[in-house]
N, C-alpha and C. Protein backbone atom coordinates (compact mmCIF):
# COMPACT_ATOMS: atom_id res chain seq x y z
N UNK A 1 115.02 120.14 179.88
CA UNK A 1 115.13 121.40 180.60
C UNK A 1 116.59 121.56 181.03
N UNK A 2 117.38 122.75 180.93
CA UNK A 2 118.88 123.15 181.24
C UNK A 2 118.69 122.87 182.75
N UNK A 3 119.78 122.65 183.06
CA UNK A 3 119.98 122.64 184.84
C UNK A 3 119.71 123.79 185.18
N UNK A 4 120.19 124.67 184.91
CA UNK A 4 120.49 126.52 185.49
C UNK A 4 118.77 126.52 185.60
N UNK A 5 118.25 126.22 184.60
CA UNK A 5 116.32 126.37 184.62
C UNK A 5 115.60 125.57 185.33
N UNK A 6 116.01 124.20 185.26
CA UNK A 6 115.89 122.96 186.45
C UNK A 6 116.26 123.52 187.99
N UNK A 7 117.16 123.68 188.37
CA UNK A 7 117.69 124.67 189.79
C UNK A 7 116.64 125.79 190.14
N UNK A 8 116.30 126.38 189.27
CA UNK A 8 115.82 127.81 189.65
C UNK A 8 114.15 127.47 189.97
N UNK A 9 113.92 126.25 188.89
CA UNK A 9 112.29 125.83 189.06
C UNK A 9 112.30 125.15 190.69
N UNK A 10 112.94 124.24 191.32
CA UNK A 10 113.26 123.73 192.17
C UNK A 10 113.52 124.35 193.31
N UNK A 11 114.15 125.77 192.97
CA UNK A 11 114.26 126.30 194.22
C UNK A 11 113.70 127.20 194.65
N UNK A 12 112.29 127.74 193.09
CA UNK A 12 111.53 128.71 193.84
C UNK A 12 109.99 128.09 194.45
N UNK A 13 110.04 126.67 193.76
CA UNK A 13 109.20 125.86 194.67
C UNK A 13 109.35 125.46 196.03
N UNK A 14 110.68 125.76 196.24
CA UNK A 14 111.44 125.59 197.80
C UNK A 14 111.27 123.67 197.90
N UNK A 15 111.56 123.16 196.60
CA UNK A 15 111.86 121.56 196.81
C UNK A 15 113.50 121.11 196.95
N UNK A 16 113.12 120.08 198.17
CA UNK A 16 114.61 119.74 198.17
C UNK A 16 115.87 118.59 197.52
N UNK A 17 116.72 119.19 196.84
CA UNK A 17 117.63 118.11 196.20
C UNK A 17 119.16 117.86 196.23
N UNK A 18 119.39 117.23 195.77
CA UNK A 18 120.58 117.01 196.17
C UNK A 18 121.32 116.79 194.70
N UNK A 19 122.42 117.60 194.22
CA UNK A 19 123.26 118.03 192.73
C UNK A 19 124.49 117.50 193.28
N UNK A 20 124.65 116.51 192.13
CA UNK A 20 125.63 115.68 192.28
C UNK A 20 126.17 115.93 190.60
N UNK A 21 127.91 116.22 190.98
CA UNK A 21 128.92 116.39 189.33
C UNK A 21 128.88 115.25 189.40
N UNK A 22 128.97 115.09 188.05
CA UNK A 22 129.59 113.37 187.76
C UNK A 22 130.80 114.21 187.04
N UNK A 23 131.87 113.31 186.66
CA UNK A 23 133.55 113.20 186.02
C UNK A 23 132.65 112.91 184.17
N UNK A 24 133.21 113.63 183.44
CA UNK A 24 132.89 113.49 181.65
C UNK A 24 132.87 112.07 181.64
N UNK A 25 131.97 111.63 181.43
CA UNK A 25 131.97 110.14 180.68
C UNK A 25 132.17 110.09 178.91
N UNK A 26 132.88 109.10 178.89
CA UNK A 26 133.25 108.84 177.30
C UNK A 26 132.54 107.73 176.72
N UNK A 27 132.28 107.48 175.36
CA UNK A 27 131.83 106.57 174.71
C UNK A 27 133.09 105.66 174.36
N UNK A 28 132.90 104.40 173.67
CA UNK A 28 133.99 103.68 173.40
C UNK A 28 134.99 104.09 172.14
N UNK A 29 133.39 104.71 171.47
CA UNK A 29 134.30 105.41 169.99
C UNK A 29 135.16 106.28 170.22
N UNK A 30 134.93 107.22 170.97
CA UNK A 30 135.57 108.21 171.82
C UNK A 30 136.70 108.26 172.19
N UNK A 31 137.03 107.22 173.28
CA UNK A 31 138.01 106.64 173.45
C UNK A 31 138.66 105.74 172.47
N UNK A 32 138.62 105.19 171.61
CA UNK A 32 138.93 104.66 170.35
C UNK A 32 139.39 105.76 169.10
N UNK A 33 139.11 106.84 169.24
CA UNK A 33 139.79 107.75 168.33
C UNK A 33 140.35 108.66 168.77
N UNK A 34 139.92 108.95 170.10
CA UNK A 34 140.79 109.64 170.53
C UNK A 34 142.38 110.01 170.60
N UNK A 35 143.31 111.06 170.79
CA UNK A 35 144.54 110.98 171.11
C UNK A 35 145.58 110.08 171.73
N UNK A 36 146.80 109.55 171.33
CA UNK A 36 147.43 108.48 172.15
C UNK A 36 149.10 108.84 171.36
N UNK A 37 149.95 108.96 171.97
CA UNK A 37 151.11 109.09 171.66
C UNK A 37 151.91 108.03 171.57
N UNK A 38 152.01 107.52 170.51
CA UNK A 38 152.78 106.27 170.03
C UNK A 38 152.27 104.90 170.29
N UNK A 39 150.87 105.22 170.44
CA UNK A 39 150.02 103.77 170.64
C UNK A 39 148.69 103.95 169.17
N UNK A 40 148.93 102.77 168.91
CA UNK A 40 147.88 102.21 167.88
C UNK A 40 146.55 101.73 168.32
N UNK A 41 145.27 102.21 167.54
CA UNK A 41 143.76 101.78 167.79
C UNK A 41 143.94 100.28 167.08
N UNK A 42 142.71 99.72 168.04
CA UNK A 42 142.32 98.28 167.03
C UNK A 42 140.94 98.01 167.75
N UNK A 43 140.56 97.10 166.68
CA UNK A 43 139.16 97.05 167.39
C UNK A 43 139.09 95.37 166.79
N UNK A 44 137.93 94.80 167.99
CA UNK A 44 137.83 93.58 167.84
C UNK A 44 136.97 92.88 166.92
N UNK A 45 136.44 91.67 166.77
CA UNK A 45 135.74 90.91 165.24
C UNK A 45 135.70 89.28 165.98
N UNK A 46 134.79 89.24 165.93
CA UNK A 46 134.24 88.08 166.05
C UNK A 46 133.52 87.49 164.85
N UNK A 47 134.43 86.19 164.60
CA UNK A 47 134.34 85.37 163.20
C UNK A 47 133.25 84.00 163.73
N UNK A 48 132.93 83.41 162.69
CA UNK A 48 132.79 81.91 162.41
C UNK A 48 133.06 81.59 161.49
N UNK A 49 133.54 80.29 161.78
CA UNK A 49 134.03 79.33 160.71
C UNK A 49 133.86 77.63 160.42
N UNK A 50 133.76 76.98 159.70
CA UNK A 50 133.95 75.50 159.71
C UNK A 50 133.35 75.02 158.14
N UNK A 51 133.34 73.96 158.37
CA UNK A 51 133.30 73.17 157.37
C UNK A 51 131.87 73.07 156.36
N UNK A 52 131.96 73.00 155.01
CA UNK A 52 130.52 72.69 154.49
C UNK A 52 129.43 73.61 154.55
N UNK A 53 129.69 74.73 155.20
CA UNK A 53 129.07 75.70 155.53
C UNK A 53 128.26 75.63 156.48
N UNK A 54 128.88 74.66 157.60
CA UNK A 54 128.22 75.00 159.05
C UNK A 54 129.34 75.64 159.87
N UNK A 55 128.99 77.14 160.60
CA UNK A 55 129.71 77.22 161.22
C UNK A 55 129.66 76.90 162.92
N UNK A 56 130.41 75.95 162.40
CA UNK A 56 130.89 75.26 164.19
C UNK A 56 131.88 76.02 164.92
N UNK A 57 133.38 76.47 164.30
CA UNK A 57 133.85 76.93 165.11
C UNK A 57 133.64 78.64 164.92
N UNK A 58 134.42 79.29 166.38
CA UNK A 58 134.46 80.35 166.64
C UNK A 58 135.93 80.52 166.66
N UNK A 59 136.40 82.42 166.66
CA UNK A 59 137.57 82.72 166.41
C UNK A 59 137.09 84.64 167.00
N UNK A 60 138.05 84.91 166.94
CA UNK A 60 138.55 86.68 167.55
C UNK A 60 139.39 87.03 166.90
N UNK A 61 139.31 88.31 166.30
CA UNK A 61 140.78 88.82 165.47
C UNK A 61 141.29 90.50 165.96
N UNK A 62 141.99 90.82 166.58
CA UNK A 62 142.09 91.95 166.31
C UNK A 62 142.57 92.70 165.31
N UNK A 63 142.29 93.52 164.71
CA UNK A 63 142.39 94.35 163.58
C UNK A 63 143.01 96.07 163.62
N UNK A 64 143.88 96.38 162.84
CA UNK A 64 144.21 97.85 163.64
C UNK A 64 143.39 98.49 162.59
N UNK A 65 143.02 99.85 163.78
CA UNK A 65 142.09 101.39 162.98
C UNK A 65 142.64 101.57 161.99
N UNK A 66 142.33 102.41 161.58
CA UNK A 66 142.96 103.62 160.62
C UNK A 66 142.82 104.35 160.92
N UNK A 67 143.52 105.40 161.33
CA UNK A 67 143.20 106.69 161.88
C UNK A 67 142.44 107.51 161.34
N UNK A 68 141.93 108.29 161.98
CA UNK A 68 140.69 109.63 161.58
C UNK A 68 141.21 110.68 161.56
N UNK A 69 141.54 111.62 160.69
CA UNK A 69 141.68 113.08 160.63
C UNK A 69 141.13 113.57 160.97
């Protein structure tokens, strides 16, 4: 249900509430492709690795984006 229709149901029932803005929340992708002036995206990777084909150890790589048109 739209707010504007939510509000109006609410207030011709005469129930009481309390409307709170929240600030735009972003997703990570979002922020990850988003605009940045002379700064580069990267995103992280979590590896395993070791011997014989057990992987024992662990590792982190960062990797840069490629940008999105």
């Amino acid at each position: 249900m739209p707010v504007k229709k939510r509000k109006e149901f609410l207030d011709t029932h005469r129930v009481k509430y309390v409307s709170i803005v929240h600030s735009r929340a972003y997703t990570a992708q979002q922020i990850a492709l988003g605009p940045r002036s002379g700064q580069r995206a990267g995103e992280g990777r979590h590896f395993e690795h070791g011997q014989s084909g057990r992987p024992d150890r662990h590792g982190c790589a960062l990797l840069e984006k490629e940008a999105h048109a």
